[in-house]
Protein backbone atom coordinates (compact mmCIF):
# COMPACT_ATOMS: atom_id res chain seq x y z
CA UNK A 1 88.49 -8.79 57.55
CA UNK A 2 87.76 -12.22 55.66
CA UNK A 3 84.25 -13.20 54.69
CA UNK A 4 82.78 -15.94 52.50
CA UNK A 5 80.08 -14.61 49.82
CA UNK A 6 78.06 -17.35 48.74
CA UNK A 7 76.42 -15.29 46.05
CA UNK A 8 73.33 -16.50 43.67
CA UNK A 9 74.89 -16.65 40.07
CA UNK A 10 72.79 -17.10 37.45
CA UNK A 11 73.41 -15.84 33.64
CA UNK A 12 70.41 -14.73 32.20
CA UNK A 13 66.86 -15.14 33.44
CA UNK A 14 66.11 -18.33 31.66
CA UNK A 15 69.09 -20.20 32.59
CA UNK A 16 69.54 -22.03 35.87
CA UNK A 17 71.09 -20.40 39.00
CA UNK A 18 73.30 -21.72 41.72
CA UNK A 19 75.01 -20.39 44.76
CA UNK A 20 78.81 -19.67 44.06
CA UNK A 21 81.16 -19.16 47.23
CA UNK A 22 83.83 -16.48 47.09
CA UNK A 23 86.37 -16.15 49.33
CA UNK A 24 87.49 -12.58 49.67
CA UNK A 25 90.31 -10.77 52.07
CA UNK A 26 91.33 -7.26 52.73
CA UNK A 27 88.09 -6.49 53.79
CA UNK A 28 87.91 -3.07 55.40
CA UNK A 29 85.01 -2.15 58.37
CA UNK A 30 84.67 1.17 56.78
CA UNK A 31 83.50 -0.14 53.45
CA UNK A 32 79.85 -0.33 52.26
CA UNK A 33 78.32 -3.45 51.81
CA UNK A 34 78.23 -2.32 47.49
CA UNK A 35 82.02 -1.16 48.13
CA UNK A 36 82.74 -5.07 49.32
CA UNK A 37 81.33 -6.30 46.20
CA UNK A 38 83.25 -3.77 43.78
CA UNK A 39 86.35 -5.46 45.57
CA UNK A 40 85.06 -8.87 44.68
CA UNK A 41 84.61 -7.62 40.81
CA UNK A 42 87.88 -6.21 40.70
CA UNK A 43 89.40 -9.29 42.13
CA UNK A 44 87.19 -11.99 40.10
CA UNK A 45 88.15 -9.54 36.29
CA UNK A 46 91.90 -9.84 37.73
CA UNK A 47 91.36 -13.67 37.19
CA UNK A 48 89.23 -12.91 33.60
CA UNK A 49 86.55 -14.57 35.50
CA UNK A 50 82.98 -13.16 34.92
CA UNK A 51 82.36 -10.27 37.39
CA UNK A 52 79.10 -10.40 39.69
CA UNK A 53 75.90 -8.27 38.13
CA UNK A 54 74.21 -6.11 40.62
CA UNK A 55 71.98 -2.84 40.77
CA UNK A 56 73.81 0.07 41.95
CA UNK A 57 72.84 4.24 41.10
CA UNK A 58 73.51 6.70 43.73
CA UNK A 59 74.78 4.89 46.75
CA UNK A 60 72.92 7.26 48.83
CA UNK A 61 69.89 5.19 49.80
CA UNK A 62 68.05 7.80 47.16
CA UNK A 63 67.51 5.50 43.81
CA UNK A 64 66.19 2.01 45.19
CA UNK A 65 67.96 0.43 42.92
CA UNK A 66 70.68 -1.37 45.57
CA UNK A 67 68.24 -4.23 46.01
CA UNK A 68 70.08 -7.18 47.76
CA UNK A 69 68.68 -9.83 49.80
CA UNK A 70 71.36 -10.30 52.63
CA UNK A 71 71.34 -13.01 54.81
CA UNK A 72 67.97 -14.18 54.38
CA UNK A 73 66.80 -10.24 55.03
CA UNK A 74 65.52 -7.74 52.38
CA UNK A 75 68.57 -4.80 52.65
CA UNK A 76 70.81 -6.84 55.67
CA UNK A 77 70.55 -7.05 58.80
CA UNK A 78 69.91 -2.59 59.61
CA UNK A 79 67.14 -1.87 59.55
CA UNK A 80 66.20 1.43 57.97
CA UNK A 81 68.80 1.77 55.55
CA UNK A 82 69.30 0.44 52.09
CA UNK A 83 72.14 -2.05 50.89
CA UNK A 84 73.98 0.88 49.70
CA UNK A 85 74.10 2.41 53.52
CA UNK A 86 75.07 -0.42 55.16
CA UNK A 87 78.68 -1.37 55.96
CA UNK A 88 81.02 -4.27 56.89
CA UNK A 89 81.04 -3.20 60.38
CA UNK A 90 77.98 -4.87 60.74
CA UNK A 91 79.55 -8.30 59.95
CA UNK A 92 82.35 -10.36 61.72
CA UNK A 93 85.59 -11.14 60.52
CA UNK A 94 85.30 -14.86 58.77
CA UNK A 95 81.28 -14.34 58.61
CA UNK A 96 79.47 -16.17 55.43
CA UNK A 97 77.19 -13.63 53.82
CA UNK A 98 74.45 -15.25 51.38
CA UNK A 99 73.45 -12.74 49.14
CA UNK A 100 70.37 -13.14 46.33
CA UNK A 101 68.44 -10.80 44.47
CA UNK A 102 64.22 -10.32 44.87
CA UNK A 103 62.51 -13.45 44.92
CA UNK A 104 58.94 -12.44 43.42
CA UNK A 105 57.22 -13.50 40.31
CA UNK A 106 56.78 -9.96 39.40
CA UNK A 107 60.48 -9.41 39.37
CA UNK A 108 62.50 -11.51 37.10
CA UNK A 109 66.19 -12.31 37.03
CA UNK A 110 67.79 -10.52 34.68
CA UNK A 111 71.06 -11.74 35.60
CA UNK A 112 72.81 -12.80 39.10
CA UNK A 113 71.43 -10.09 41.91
CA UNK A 114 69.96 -8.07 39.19
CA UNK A 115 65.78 -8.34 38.77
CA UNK A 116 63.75 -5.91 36.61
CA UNK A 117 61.51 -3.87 38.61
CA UNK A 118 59.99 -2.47 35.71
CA UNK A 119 56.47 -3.70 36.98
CA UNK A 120 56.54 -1.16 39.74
CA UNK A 121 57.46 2.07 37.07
CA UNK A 122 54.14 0.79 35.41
CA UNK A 123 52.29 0.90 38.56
CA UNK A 124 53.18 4.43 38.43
CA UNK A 125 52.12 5.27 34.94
CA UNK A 126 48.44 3.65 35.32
CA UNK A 127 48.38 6.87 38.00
CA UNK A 128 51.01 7.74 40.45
CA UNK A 129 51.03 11.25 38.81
CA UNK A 130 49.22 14.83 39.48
CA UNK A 131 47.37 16.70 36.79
CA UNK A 132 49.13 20.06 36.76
CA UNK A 133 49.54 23.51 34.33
CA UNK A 134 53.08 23.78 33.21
CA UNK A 135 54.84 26.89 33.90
CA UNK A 136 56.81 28.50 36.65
CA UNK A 137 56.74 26.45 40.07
CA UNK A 138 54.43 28.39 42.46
CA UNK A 139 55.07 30.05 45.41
CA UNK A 140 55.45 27.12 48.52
CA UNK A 141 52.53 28.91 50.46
CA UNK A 142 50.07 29.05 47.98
CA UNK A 143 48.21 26.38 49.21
CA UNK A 144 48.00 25.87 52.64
CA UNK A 145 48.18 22.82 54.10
CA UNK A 146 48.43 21.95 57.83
CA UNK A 147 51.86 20.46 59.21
CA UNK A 148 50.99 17.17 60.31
CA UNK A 149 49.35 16.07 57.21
CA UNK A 150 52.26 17.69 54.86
CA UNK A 151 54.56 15.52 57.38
CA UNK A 152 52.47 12.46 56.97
CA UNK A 153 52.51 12.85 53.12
CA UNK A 154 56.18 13.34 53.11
CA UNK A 155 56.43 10.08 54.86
CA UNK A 156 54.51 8.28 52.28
CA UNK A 157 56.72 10.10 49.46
CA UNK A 158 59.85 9.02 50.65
CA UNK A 159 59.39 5.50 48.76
CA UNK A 160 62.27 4.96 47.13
CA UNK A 161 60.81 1.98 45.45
CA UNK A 162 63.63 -0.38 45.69
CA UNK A 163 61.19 -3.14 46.45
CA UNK A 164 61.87 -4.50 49.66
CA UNK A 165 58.56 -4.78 51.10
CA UNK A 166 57.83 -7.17 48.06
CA UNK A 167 60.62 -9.15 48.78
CA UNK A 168 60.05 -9.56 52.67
CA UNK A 169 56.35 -10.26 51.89
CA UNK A 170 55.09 -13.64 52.14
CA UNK A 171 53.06 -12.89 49.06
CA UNK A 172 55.27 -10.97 47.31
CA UNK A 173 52.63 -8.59 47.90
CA UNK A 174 53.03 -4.43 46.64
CA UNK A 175 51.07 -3.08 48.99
CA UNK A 176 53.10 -0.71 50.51
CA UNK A 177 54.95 0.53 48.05
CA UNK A 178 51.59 1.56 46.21
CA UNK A 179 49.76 2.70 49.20
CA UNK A 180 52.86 4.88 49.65
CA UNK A 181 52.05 6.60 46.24
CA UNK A 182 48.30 6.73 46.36
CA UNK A 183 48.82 8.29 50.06
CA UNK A 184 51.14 10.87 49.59
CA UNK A 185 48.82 12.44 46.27
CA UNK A 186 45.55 11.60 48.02
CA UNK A 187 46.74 13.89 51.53
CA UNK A 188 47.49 16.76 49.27
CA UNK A 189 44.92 19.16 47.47
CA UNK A 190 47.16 18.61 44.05
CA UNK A 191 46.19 14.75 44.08
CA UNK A 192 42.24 15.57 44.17
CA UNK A 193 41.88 15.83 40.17
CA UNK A 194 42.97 12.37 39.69
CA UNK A 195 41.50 10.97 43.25
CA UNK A 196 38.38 8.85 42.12
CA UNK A 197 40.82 6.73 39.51
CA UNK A 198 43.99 6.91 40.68
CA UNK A 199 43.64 3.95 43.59
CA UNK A 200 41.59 1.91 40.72
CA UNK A 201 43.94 2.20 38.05
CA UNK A 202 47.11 1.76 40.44
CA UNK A 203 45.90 -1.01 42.33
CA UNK A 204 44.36 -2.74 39.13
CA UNK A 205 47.84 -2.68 37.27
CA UNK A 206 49.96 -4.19 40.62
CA UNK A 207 47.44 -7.16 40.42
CA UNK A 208 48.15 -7.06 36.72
CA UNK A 209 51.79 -7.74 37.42
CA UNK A 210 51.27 -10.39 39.38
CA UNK A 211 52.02 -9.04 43.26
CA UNK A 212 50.19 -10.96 45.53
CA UNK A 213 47.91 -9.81 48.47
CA UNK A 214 48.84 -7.79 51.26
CA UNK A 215 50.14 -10.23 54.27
CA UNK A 216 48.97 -8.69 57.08
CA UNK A 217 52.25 -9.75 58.57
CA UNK A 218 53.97 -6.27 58.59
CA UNK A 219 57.31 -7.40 57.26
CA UNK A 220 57.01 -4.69 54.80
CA UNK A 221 57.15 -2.15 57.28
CA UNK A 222 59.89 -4.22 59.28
CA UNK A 223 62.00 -4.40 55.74
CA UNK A 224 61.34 -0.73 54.42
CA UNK A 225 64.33 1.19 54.40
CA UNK A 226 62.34 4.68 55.13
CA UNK A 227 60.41 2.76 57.83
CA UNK A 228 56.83 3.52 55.87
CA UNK A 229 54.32 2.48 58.26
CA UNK A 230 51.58 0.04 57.29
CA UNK A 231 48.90 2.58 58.30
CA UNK A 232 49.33 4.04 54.90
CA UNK A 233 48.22 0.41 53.25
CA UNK A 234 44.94 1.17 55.60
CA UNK A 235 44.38 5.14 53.50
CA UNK A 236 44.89 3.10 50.40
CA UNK A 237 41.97 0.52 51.42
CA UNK A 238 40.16 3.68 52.39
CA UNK A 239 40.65 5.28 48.80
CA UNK A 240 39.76 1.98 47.37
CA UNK A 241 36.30 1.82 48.48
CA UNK A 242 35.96 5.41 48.63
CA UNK A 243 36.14 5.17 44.76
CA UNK A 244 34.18 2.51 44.57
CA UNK A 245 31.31 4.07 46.36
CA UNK A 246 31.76 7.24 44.04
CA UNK A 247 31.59 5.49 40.92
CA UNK A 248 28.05 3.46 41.74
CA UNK A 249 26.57 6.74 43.03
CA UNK A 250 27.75 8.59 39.72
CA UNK A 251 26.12 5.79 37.41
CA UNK A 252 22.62 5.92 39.67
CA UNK A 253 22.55 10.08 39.15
C-alpha cells in the first residue's frame, strides 16, 4: 500500500503548527495504524529529518495514551477500538490520512500529535479514589453485590481515559470520562465513604481545567473506544444533586 499522511507538525506548544504531507510506501494491511507511523519515523531519521512525536504505551487499547485524531474522527474510522487497535486494512491503497492530536483547551500541544492530558489525572486526585485499610486483598465474596450492577460498574471502569469523548465533544466537554469514574465507585459499597464529596470535588476540578459542558450530542459515546454509554453522565447528574441535597440538610440539623 501507498498513503499520503498529512500530519499536524508543530514543535513545541507555543510555536505555530502546520500540516506536513508525507508520502510513505511499503505499507502492509496487517500493520497497526501506530506500526504505520513507526515506519514513517524510521524512514523520516533515515533522512536525519525530525521524526513525528506521538503517544504510544501498551498498544493494547489498555493505557489511553494512543490518542490520534484520524480523519476528522477521535481514534479513526472503528469504532470501539483505540488508535493502537486499528489497522491499515481499514484504509485504501493511495488514501490521504489527516492525522492531529486533541483539539481542547484543556489539552495542550506538547509537541506534534502529543497533548498533555494531565488535567484528567487531576480530576482523579480531587476524588476518583476509595478510602480503604491496607493489608491483604480480601476474599472476592466478601461483599456481595448483585451481577447486573457489578456488570454495570465494570462498564463504567473500563475508561481508559485516553480522552476521546473530549475530543469528539463540541465543547470539549469531560463528561463522560468523569461520570465513568464517579459511576463505577458510587455502584459499589467501597465508594460509599467518599460518596457525598466525591461528585463535588471531581466535577469542581474538570470545570477547573477548563472542559466545557456536556453536549447532549452523544458523540462521546459514538467516539469512546469501550463504548461507555451516556446513561452513566445521567448517575453522575444524579450524584450531583444527591450531594447537594445532603449537604443543605446536614447544615439545617
Amino acid at each position: 500500500m501507498r498513503v499520503t499522511l498529512k500530519i499536524w507538525r508543530q514543535k513545541h506548544g507555543d510555536g505555530k503548527g502546520r500540516f506536513a504531507a508525507h508520502a510513505l510506501e511499503n505499507v502492509t494491511p496487517d500493520m497497526s495504524f501506530l506500526e504505520m507511523l513507526d515506519l514513517l519515523n524510521l524512514q523520516l531519521a533515515s533522512r536525519g529529518e525530525d521524526t513525528v512525536a506521538f503517544d504510544h504505551d501498551c498498544r493494547e487499547g489498555i493505557c489511553g495514551s494512543c490518542s490520534l485524531y484520524i480523519n476528522g474522527r477521535a481514534h479513526g474510522p472503528l469504532r470501539g477500538v483505540a488508535a493502537c487497535q486499528l489497522h491499515m486494512r481499514s484504509f485504501r491503497d493511495g488514501d490521504e490520512i489527516v492525522i492531529e492530536p486533541w483539539r481542547a483547551k484543556a489539552f495542550p500541544i506538547l509537541k506534534d500529535l502529543v497533548v498533555d492530558r494531565s488535567a484528567l489525572d487531576r480530576i482523579i486526585q480531587a476524588g476518583g479514589y476509595v478510602s480503604v485499610k491496607t493489608g491483604g486483598a480480601p476474599d472476592g465474596n466478601a461483599i456481595l453485590i448483585p451481577k447486573p450492577v457489578a456488570e454495570e460498574a465494570f462498564e463504567a471502569a473500563a475508561c481508559i481515559g485516553c480522552g476521546a469523548c473530549v475530543a469528539a465533544c463540541k465543547n470539549a466537554s469531560a463528561s463522560l470520562f468523569v461520570a465513568a469514574k464517579v459511576s463505577h465507585l458510587a455502584l459499589l459499597p467501597q465508594g460509599d465513604p467518599e460518596r457525598e464529596t466525591r461528585v463535588q470535588k471531581m466535577v469542581a476540578q474538570m470545570d477547573a481545567e477548563g472542559f466545557g459542558a456536556c453536549s447532549n450530542t452523544y458523540a462521546c459515546e459514538a467516539e469512546c473506544p469501550k463504548r461507555i454509554s451516556v446513561t452513566h453522565i445521567a448517575r453522575m447528574n444524579c450524584e450531583y444533586l444527591r450531594s447537594k441535597v445532603a449537604a443543605i440538610a446536614e447544615t439545617q440539623r
